[in-house]
N, C-alpha and C. Protein backbone atom coordinates (compact mmCIF):
# COMPACT_ATOMS: atom_id res chain seq x y z
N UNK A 1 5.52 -31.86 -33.61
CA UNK A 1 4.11 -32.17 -33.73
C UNK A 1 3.31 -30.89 -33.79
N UNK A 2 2.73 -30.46 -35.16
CA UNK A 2 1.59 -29.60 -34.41
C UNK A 2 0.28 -29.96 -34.26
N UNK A 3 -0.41 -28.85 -33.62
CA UNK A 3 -2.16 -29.15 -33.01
C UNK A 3 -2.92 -28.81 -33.74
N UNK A 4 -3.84 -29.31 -33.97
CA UNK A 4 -4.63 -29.15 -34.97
C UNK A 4 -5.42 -27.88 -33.88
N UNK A 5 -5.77 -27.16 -34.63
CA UNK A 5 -6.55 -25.63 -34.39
C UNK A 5 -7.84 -26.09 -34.88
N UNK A 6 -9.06 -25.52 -33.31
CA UNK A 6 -10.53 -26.00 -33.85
C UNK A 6 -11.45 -24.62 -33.72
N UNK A 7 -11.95 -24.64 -34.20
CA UNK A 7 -13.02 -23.61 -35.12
C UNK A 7 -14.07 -23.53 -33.72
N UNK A 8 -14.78 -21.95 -33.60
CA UNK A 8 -15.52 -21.86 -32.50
C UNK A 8 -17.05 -23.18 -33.06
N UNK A 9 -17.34 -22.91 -34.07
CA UNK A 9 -18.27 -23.81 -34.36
C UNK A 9 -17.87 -25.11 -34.39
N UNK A 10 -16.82 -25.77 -34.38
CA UNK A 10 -16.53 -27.30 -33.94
C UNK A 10 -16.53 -27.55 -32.40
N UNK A 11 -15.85 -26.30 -32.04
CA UNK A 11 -16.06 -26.60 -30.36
C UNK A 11 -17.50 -26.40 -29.87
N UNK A 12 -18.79 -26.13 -30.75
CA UNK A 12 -19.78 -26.10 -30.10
C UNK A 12 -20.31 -27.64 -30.19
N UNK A 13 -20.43 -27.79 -31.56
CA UNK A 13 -20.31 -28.86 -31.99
C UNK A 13 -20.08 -30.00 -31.09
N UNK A 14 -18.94 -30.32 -30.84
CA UNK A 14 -17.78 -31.41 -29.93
C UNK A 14 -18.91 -31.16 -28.40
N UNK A 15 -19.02 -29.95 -27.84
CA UNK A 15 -20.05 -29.56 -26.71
C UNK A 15 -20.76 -30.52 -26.89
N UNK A 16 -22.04 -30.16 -27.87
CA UNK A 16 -23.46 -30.62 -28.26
C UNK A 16 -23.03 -32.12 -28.32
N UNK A 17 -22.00 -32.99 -28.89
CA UNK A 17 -22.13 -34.13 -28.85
C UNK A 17 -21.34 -34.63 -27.64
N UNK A 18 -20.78 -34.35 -26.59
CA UNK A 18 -20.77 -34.47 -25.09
C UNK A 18 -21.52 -34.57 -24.09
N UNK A 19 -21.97 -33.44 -24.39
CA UNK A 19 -24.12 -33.26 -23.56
C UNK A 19 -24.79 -34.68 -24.15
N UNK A 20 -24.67 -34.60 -25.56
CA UNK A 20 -25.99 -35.78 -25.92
C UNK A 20 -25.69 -37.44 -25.42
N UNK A 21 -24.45 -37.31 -24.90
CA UNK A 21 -23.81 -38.64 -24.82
C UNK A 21 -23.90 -38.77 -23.37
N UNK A 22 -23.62 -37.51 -22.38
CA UNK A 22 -23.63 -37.84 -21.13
C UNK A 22 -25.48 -37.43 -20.19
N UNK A 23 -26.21 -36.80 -21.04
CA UNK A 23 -27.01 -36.02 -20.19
C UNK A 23 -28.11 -36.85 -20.80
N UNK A 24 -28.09 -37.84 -22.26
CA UNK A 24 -29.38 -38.13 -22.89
C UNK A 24 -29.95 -38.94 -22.10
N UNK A 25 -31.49 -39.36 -21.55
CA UNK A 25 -32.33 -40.28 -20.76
C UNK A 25 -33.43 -40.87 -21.72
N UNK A 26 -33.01 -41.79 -22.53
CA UNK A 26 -33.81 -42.23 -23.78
C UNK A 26 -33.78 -43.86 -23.84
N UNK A 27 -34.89 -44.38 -23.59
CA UNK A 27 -35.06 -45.66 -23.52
C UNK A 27 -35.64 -46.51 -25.00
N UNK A 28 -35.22 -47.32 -25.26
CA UNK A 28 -35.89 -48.09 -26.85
C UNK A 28 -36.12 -49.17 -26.36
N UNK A 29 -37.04 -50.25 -27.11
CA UNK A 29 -37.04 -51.41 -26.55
C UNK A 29 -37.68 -52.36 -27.98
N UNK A 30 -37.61 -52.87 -28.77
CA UNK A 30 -38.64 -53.44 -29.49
C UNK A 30 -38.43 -54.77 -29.51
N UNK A 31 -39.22 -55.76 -29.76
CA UNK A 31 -39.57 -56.74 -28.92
C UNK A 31 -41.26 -57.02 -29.37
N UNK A 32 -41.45 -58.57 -29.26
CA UNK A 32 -42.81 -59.07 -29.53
C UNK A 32 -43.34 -59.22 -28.26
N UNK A 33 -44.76 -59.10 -27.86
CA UNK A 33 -45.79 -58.95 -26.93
C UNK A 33 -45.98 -60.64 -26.87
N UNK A 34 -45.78 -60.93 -25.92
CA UNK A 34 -46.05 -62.45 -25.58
C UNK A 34 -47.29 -62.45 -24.54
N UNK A 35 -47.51 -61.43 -24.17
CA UNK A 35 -48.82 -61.92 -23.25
C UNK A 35 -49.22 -60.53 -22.42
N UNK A 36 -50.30 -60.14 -22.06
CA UNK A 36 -50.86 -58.85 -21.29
C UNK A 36 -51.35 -59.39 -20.34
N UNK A 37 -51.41 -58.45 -18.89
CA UNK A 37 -51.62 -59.00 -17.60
C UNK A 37 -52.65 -57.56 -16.90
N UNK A 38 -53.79 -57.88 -16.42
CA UNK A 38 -54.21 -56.76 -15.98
C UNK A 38 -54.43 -57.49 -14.38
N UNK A 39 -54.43 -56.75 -13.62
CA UNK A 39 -54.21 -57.28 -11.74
C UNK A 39 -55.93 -56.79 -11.74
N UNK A 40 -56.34 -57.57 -10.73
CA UNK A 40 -57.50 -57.17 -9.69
C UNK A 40 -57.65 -55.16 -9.04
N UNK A 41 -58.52 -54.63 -9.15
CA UNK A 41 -58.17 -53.72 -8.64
C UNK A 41 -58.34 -54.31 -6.89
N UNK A 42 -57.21 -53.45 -6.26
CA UNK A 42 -56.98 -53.68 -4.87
C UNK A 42 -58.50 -52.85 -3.64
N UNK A 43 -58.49 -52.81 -2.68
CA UNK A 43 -59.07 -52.08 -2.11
C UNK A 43 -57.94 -51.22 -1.20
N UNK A 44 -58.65 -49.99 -1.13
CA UNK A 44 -57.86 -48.82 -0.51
C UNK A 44 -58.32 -48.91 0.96
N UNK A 45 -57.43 -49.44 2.00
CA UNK A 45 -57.55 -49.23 3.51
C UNK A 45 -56.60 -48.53 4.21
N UNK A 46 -57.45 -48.14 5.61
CA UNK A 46 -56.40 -47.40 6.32
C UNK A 46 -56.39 -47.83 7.63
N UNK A 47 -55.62 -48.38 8.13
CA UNK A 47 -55.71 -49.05 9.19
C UNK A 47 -56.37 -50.12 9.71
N UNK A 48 -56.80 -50.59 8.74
CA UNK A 48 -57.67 -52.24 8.20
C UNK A 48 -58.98 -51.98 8.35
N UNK A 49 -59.33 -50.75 7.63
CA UNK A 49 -60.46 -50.14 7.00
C UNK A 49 -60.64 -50.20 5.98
N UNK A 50 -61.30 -50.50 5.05
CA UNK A 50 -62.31 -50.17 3.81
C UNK A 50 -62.38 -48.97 3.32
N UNK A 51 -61.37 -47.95 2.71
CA UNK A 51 -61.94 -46.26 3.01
C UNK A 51 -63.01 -46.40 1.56
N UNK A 52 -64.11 -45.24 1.99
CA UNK A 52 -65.11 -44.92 0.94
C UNK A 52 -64.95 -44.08 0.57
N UNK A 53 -65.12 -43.83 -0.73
CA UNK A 53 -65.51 -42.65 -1.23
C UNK A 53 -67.07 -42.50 -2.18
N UNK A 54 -67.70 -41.55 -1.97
CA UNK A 54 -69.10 -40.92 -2.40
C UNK A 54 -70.14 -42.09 -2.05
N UNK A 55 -69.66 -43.10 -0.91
CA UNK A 55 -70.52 -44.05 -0.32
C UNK A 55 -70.08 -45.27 -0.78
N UNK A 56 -69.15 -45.53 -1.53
CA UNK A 56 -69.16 -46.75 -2.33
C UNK A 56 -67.45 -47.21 -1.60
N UNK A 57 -67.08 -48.97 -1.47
CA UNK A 57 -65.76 -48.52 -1.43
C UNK A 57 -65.36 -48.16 -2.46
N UNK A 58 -63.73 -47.84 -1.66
CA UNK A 58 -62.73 -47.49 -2.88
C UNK A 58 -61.62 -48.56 -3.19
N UNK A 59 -61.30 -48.29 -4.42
CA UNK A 59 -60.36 -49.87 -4.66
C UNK A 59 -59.35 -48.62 -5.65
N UNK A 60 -58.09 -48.93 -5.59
CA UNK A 60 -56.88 -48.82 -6.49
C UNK A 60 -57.45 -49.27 -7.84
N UNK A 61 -57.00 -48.65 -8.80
CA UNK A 61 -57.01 -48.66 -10.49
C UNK A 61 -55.93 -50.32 -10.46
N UNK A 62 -56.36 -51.13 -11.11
CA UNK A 62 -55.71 -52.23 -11.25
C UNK A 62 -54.41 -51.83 -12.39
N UNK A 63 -53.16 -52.68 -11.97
CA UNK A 63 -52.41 -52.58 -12.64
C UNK A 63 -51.99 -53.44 -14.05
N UNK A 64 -52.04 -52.68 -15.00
CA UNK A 64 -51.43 -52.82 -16.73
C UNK A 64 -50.45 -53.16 -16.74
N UNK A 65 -49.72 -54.44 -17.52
CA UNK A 65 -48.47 -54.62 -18.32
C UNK A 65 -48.99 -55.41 -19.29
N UNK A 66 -47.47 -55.84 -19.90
CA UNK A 66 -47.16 -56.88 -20.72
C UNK A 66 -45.83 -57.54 -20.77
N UNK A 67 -45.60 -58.12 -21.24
CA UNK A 67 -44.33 -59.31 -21.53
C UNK A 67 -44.00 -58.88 -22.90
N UNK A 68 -42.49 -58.52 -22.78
CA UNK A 68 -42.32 -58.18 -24.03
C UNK A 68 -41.22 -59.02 -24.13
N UNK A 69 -40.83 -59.81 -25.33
CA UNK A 69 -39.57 -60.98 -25.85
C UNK A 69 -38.66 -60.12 -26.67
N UNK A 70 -37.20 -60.55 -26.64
CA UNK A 70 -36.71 -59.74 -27.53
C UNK A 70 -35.40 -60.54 -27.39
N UNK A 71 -34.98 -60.52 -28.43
CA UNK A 71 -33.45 -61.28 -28.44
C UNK A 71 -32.41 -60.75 -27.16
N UNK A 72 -32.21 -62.49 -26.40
CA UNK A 72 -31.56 -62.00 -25.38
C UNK A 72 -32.37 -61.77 -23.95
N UNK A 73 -33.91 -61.99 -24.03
CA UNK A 73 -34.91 -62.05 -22.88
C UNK A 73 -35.89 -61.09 -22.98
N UNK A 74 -36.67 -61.46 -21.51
CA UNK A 74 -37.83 -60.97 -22.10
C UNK A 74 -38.12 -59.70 -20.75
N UNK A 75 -38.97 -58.83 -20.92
CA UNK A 75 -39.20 -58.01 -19.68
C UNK A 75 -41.13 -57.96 -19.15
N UNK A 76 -40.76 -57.37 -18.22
CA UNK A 76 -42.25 -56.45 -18.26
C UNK A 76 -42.45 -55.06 -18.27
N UNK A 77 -43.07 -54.85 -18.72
CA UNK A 77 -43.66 -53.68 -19.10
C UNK A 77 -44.74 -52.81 -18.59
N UNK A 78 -45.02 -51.74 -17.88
CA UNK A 78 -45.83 -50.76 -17.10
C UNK A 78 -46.56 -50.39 -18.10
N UNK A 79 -47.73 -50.33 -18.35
CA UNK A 79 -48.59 -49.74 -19.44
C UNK A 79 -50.25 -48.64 -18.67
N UNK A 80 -50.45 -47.59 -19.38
CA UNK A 80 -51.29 -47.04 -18.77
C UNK A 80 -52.95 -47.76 -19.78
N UNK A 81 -54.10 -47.14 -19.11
CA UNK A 81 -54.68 -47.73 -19.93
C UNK A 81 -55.19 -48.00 -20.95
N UNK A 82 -54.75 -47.08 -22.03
CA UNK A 82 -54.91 -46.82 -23.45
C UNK A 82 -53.88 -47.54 -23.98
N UNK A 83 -52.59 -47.45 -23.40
CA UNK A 83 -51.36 -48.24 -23.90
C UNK A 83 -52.09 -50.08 -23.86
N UNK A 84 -52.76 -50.39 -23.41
CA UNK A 84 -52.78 -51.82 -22.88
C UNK A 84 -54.34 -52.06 -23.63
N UNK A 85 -54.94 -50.85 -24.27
CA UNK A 85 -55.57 -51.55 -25.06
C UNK A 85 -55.44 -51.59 -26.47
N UNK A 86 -54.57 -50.94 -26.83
CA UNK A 86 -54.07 -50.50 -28.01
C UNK A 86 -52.78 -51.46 -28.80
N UNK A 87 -52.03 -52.65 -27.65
CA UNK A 87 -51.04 -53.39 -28.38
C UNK A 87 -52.05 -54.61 -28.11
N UNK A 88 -51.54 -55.73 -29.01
CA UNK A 88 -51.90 -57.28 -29.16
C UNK A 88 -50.79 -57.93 -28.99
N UNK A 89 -51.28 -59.25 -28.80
CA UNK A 89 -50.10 -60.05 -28.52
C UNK A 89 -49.80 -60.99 -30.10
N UNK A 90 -48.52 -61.54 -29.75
CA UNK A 90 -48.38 -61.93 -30.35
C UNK A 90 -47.18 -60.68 -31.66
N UNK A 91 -47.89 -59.67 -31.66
CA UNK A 91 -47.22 -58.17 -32.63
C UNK A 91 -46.37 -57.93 -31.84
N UNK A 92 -45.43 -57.08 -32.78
CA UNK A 92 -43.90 -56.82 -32.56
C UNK A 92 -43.88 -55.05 -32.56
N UNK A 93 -43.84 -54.67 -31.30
CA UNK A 93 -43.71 -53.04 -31.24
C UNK A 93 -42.15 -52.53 -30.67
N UNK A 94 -42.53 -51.06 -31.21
CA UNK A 94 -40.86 -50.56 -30.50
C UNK A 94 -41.25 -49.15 -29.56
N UNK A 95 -41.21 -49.88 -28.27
CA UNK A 95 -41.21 -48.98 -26.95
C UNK A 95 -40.50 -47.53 -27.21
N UNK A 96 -40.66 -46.45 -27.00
CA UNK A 96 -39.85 -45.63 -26.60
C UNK A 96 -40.36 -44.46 -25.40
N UNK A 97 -39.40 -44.13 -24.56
CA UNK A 97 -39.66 -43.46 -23.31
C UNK A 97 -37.95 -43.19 -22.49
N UNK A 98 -37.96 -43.38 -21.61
CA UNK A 98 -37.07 -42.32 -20.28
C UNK A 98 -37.45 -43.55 -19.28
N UNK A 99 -35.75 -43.23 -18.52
CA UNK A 99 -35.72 -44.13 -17.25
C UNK A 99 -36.38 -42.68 -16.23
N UNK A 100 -37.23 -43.20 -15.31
CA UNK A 100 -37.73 -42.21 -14.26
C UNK A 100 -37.82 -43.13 -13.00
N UNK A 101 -38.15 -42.03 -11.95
CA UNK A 101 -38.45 -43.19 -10.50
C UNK A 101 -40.35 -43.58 -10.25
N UNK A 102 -40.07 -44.21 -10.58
CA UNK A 102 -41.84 -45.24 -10.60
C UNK A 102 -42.04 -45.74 -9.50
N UNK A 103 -43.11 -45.21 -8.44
CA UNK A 103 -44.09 -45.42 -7.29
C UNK A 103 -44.44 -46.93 -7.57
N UNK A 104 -43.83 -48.06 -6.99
CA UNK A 104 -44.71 -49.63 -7.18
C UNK A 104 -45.13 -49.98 -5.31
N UNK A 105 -46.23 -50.07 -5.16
CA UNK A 105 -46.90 -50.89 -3.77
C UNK A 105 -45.73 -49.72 -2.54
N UNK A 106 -45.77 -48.29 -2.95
CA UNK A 106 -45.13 -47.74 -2.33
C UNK A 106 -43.94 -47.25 -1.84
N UNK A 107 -43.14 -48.41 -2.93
CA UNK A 107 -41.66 -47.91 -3.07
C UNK A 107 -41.64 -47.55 -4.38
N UNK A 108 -40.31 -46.53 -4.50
CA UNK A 108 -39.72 -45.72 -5.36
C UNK A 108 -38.33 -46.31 -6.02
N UNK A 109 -38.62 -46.43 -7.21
CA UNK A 109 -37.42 -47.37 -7.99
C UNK A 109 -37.00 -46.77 -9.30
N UNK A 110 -35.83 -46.92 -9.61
CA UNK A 110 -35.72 -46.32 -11.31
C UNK A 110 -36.14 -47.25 -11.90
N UNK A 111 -37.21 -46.98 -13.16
CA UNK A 111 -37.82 -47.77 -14.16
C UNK A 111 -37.89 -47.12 -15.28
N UNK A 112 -37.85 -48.08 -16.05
CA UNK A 112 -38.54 -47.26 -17.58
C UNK A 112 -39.44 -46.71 -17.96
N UNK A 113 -40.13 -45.86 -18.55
CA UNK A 113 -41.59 -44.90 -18.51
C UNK A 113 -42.04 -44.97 -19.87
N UNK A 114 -42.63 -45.66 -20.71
CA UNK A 114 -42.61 -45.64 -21.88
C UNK A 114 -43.36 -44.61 -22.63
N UNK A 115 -43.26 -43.59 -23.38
CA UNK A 115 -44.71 -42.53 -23.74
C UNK A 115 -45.24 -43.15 -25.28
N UNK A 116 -44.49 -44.01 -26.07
CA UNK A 116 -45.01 -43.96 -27.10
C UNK A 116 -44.72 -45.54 -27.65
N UNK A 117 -45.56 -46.19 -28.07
CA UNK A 117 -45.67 -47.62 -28.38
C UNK A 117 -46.38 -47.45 -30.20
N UNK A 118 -45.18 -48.12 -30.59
CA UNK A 118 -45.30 -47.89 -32.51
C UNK A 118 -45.24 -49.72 -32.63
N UNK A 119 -46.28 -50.24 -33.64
CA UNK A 119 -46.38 -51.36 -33.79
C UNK A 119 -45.32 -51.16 -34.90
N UNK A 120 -44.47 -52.34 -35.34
CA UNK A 120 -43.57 -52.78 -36.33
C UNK A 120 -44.06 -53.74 -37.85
């Protein structure tokens, strides 16, 4: 039997597609918008206080998603607030972003992070 002999540029090569396979953090998702959900903003307390700020209370930024369908089920979706005014329902977009650890009601979880929402 002989071995096949590989070239310094194939072994970088063979590298580069090792790394991209084990190290890549790339999320896709596309899928139709079945419905958008915006929450109440909360109020911010501390010790079953009301905290103020500049005299006024303070309340938490209410939280953005959506429902997205896609062959095989459906999810939700974290949206900031340009993202959530910018899709419709009913339209068919393709998510893309990175799994990261996402702060929800104070715990820390791996989630999806989406940066860029392309209608289809």
């Amino acid at each position: 039997m002989s071995q096949k002999v590989i070239t310094p540029d194939e072994a970088k090569e063979a590298a580069r597609e090792y790394i991209k396979l084990t190290q890549t953090n790339t999320v896709n998702l596309a899928g139709t918008v079945v419905s958008k959900n915006e929450s109440e903003p909360k109020a911010k307390m501390k010790d079953g206080v009301h905290l103020m700020e500049n005299g006024a209370p303070a309340y938490y930024a209410p939280r953005r998603s959506c429902k997205v369908a896609f062959i095989g089920g459906e999810v939700e979706v974290p949206l900031t607030f340009e993202q959530y005014e910018k899709i419709q329902e009913t339209s068919i977009y393709l998510f893309k972003g990175r799994l990261g650890l996402v702060k929800n009601f104070g715990t820390e979880s791996v989630s999806y992070i989406f940066s860029t929402i392309e209608e289809l």
